[in-house]
Protein backbone atom coordinates (compact mmCIF):
# COMPACT_ATOMS: atom_id res chain seq x y z
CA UNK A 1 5.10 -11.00 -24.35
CA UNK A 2 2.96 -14.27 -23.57
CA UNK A 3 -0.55 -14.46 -24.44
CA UNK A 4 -1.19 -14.17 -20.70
CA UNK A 5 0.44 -11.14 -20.13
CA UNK A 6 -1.67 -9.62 -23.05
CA UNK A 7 -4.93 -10.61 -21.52
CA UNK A 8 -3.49 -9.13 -18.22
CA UNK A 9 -2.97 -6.14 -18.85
CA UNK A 10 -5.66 -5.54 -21.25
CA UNK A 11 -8.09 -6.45 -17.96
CA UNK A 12 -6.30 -3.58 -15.83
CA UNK A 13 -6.34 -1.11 -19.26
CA UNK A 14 -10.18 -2.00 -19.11
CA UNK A 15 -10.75 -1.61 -15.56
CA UNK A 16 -8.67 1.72 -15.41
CA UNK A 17 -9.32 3.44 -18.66
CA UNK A 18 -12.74 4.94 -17.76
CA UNK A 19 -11.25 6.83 -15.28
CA UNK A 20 -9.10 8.80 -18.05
CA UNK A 21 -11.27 8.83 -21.17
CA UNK A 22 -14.64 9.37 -19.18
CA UNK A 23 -15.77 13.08 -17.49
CA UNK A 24 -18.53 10.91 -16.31
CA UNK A 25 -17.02 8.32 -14.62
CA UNK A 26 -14.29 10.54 -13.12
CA UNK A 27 -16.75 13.11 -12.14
CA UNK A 28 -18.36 9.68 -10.77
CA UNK A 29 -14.98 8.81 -9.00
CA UNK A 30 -14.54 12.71 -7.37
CA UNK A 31 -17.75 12.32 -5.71
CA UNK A 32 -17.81 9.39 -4.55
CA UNK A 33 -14.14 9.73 -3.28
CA UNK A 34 -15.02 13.05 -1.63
CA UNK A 35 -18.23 11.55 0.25
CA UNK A 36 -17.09 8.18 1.08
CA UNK A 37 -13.43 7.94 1.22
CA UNK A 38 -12.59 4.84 3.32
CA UNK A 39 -14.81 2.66 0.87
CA UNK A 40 -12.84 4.34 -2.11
CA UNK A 41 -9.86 3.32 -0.54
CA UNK A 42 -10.75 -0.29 0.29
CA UNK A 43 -11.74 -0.52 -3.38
CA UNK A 44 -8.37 1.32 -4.88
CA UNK A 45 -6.24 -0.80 -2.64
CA UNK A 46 -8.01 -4.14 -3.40
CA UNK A 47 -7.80 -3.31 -6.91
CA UNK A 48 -4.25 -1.37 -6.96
CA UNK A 49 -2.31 -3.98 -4.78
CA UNK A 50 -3.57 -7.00 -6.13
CA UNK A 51 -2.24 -5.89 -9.51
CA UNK A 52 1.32 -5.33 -7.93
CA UNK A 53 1.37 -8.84 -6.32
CA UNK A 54 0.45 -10.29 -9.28
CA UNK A 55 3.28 -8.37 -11.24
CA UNK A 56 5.63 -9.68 -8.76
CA UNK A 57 4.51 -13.16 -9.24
CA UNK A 58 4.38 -12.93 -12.51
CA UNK A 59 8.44 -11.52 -12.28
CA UNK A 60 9.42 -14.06 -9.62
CA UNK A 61 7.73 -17.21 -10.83
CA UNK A 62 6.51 -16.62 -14.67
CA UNK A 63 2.69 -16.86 -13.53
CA UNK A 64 0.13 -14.22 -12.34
CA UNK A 65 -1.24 -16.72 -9.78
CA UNK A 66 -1.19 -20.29 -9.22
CA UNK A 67 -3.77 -22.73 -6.97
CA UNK A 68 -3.81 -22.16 -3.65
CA UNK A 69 -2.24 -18.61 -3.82
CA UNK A 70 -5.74 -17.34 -2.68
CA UNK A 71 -6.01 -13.88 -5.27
CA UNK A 72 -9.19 -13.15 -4.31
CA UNK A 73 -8.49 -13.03 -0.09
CA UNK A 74 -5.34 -11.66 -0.91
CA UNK A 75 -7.13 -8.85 -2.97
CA UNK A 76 -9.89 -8.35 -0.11
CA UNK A 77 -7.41 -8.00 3.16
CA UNK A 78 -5.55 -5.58 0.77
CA UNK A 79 -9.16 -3.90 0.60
CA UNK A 80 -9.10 -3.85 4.62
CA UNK A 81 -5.49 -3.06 4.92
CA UNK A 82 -6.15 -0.06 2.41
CA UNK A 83 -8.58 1.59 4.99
CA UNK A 84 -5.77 1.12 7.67
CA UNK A 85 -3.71 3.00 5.72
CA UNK A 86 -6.03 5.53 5.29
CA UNK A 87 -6.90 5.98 8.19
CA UNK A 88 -2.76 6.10 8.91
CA UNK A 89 -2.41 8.54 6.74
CA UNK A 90 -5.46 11.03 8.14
CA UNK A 91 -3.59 10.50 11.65
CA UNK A 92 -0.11 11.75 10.59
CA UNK A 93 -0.68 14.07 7.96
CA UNK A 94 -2.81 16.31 10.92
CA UNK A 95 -0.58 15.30 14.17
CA UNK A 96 2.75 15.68 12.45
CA UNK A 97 2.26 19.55 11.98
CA UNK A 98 0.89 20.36 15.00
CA UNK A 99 3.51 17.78 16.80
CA UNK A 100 6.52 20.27 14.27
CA UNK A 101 4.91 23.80 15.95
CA UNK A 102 4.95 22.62 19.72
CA UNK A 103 8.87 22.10 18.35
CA UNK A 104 9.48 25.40 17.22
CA UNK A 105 8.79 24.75 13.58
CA UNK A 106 5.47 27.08 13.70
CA UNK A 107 4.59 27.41 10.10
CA UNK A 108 4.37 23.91 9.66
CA UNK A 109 0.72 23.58 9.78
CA UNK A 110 0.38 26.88 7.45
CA UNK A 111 2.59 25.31 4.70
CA UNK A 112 0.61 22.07 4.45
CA UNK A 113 -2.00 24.68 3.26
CA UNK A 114 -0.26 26.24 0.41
CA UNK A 115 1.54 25.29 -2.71
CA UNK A 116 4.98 23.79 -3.27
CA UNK A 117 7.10 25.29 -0.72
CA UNK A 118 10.84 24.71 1.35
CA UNK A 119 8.34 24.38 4.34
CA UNK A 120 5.74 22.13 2.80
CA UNK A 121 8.77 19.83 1.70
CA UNK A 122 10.32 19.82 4.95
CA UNK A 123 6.79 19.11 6.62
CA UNK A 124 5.89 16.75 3.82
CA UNK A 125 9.11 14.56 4.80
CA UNK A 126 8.48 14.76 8.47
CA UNK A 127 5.20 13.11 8.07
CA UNK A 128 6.24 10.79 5.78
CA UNK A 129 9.17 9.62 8.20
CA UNK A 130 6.97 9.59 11.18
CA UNK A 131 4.33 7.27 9.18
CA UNK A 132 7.20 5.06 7.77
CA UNK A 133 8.94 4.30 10.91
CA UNK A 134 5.75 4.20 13.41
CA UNK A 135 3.00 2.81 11.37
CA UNK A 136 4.76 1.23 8.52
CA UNK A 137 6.78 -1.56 10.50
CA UNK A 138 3.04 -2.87 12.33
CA UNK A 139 1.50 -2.98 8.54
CA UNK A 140 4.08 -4.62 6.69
CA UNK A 141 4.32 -7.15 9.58
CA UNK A 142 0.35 -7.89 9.38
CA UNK A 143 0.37 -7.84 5.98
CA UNK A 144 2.92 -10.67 5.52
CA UNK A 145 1.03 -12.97 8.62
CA UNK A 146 -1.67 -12.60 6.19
CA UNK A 147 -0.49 -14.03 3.42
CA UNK A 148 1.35 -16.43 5.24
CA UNK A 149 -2.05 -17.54 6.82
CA UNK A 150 -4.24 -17.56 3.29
CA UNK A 151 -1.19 -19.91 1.96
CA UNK A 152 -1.30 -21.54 5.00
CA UNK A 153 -5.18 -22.22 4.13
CA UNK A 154 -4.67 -22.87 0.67
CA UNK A 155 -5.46 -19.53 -0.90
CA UNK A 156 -9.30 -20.37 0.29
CA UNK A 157 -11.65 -18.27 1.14
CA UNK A 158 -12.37 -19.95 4.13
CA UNK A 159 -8.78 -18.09 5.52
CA UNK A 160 -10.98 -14.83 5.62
CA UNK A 161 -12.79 -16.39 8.54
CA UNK A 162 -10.49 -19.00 10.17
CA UNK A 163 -9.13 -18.02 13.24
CA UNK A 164 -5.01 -16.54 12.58
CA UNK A 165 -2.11 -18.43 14.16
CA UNK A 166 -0.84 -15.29 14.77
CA UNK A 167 2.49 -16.42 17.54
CA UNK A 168 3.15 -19.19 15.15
CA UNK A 169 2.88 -17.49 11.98
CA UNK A 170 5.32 -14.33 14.09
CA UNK A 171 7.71 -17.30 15.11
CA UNK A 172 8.34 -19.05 11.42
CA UNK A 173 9.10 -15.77 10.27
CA UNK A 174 12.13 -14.70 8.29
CA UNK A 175 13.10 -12.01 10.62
CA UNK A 176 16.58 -11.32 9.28
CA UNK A 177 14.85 -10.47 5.30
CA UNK A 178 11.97 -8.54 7.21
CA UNK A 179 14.71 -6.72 8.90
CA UNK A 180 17.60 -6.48 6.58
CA UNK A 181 15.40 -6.14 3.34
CA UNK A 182 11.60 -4.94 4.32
CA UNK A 183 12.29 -2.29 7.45
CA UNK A 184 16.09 -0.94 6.42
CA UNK A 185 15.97 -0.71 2.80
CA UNK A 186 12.58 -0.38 1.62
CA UNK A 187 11.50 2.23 4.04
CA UNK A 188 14.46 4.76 4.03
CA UNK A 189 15.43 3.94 0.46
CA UNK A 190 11.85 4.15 -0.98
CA UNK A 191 8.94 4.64 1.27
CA UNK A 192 9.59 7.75 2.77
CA UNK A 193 10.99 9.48 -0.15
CA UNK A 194 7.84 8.55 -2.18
CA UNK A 195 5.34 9.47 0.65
CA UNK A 196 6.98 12.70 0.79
CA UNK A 197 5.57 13.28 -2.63
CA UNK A 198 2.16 12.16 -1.48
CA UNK A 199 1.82 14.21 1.03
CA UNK A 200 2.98 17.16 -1.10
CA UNK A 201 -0.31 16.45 -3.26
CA UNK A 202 -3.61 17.71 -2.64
CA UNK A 203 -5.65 15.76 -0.84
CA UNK A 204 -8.07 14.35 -2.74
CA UNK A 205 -5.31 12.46 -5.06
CA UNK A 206 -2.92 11.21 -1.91
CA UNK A 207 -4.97 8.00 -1.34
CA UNK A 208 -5.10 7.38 -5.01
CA UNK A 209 -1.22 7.82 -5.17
CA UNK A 210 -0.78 5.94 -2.11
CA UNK A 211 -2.18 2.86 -3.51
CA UNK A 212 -0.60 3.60 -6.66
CA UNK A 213 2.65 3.02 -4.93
CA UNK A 214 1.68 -0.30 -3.25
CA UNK A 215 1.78 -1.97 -6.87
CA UNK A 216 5.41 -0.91 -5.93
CA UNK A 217 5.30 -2.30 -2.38
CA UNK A 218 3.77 -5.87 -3.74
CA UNK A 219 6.51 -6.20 -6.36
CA UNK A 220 8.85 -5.70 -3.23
CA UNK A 221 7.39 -7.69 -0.60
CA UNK A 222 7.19 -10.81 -3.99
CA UNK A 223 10.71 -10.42 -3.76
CA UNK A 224 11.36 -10.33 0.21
CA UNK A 225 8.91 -13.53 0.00
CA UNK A 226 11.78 -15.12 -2.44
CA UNK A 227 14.55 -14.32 -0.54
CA UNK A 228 13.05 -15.29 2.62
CA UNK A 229 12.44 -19.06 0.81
CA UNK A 230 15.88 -19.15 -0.58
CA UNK A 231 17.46 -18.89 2.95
């Protein structure tokens, strides 16, 4: 292990430790995430995400960043993107049981309610499933013309407020790797499995998980980037 990858990680350890050897600052943290829960997920996104794309780098390339890879945008349209999902997740995890009882699956809602059950599993995939194939597609799509646009600006931070070539950027894209790699492997093979498991948490801890798992979903999307520039 590089000197690099030492001072790294001992940054996140630092960062993330208080949460786990404090009662103060997680007492702090349950608050806080209880009375203003879109700002605690713009910061645990930010934070969480921009770790996982700089894993991936770090994989991919042998560097945590590089000039003009734009860490800090990157890190605060994750912060953005993070309420999105939120706000996705709010959406599905209350339509998708009430959407299961008008089709006959009428303790749907109940089981959401109670512990680990058949019928909180079965509900638990359902709105996973709907999430990953309705919502997920539209982020992961947005989320790469962003990056593509803060490269495209140089990793400034000037990208945060110039104006998105949006039908370009949608044009030059590597359709067959967003296809073939992003939508039919990622989401079957991993996304809705491990959103299953977050919505079978309580849910105070699903955001937290669900950013958790985007360190995942950077490392992936580090190597859909690759494969897309190998083609």
């Amino acid at each position: 292990m590089k000197k690099a990858d030492l001072l790294f990680f001992g940054i996140v350890a630092a960062v993330l430790a208080p949460l786990f050897v404090s009662d103060v600052v997680y007492d702090a943290y349950k608050t806080t995430n209880a009375t203003h829960p879109y700002f605690m997920a713009f910061l645990k996104f930010m934070i969480l995400s921009s770790i996982g794309e700089m894993v991936g780098l770090r994989i991919k390339q042998g560097v945590y960043s590089y000039q003009g890879y734009g860490i800090i945008p990157r890190a605060i349209v994750w912060g953005f993107l993070g309420v999105l999902i939120a706000f996705a997740m709010n959406i599905f995890k209350n339509g998708t049981p009430v959407l299961l009882q008008t089709l006959g699956f009428e303790n749907a809602c109940q089981a959401m309610m109670g512990s680990f059950s058949w019928d909180k599993l079965i509900t638990a995939f359902c709105i996973s499933t709907a999430m990953n194939t309705i919502f997920a597609p539209v982020f992961m799509t947005v989320h790469k013309i962003t990056d593509t646009h803060i490269l495209n600006c140089n990793g400034s931070l000037t990208s945060l407020i110039t104006p998105i070539s949006f039908g370009k950027i949608l044009s030059e894209l590597n359709w067959s790797v967003q296809w073939n790699f992003v939508f039919k492997k990622t989401i079957p093979l991993f996304w809705i499995p491990a959103h299953t498991i977050t919505f079978m948490l309580p849910g105070e801890y699903q955001v937290l998980f669900a950013a958790s798992l985007s360190i995942v979903l950077g490392i992936l999307l580090s190597v859909a980037a690759v494969m897309s520039r190998e083609k």
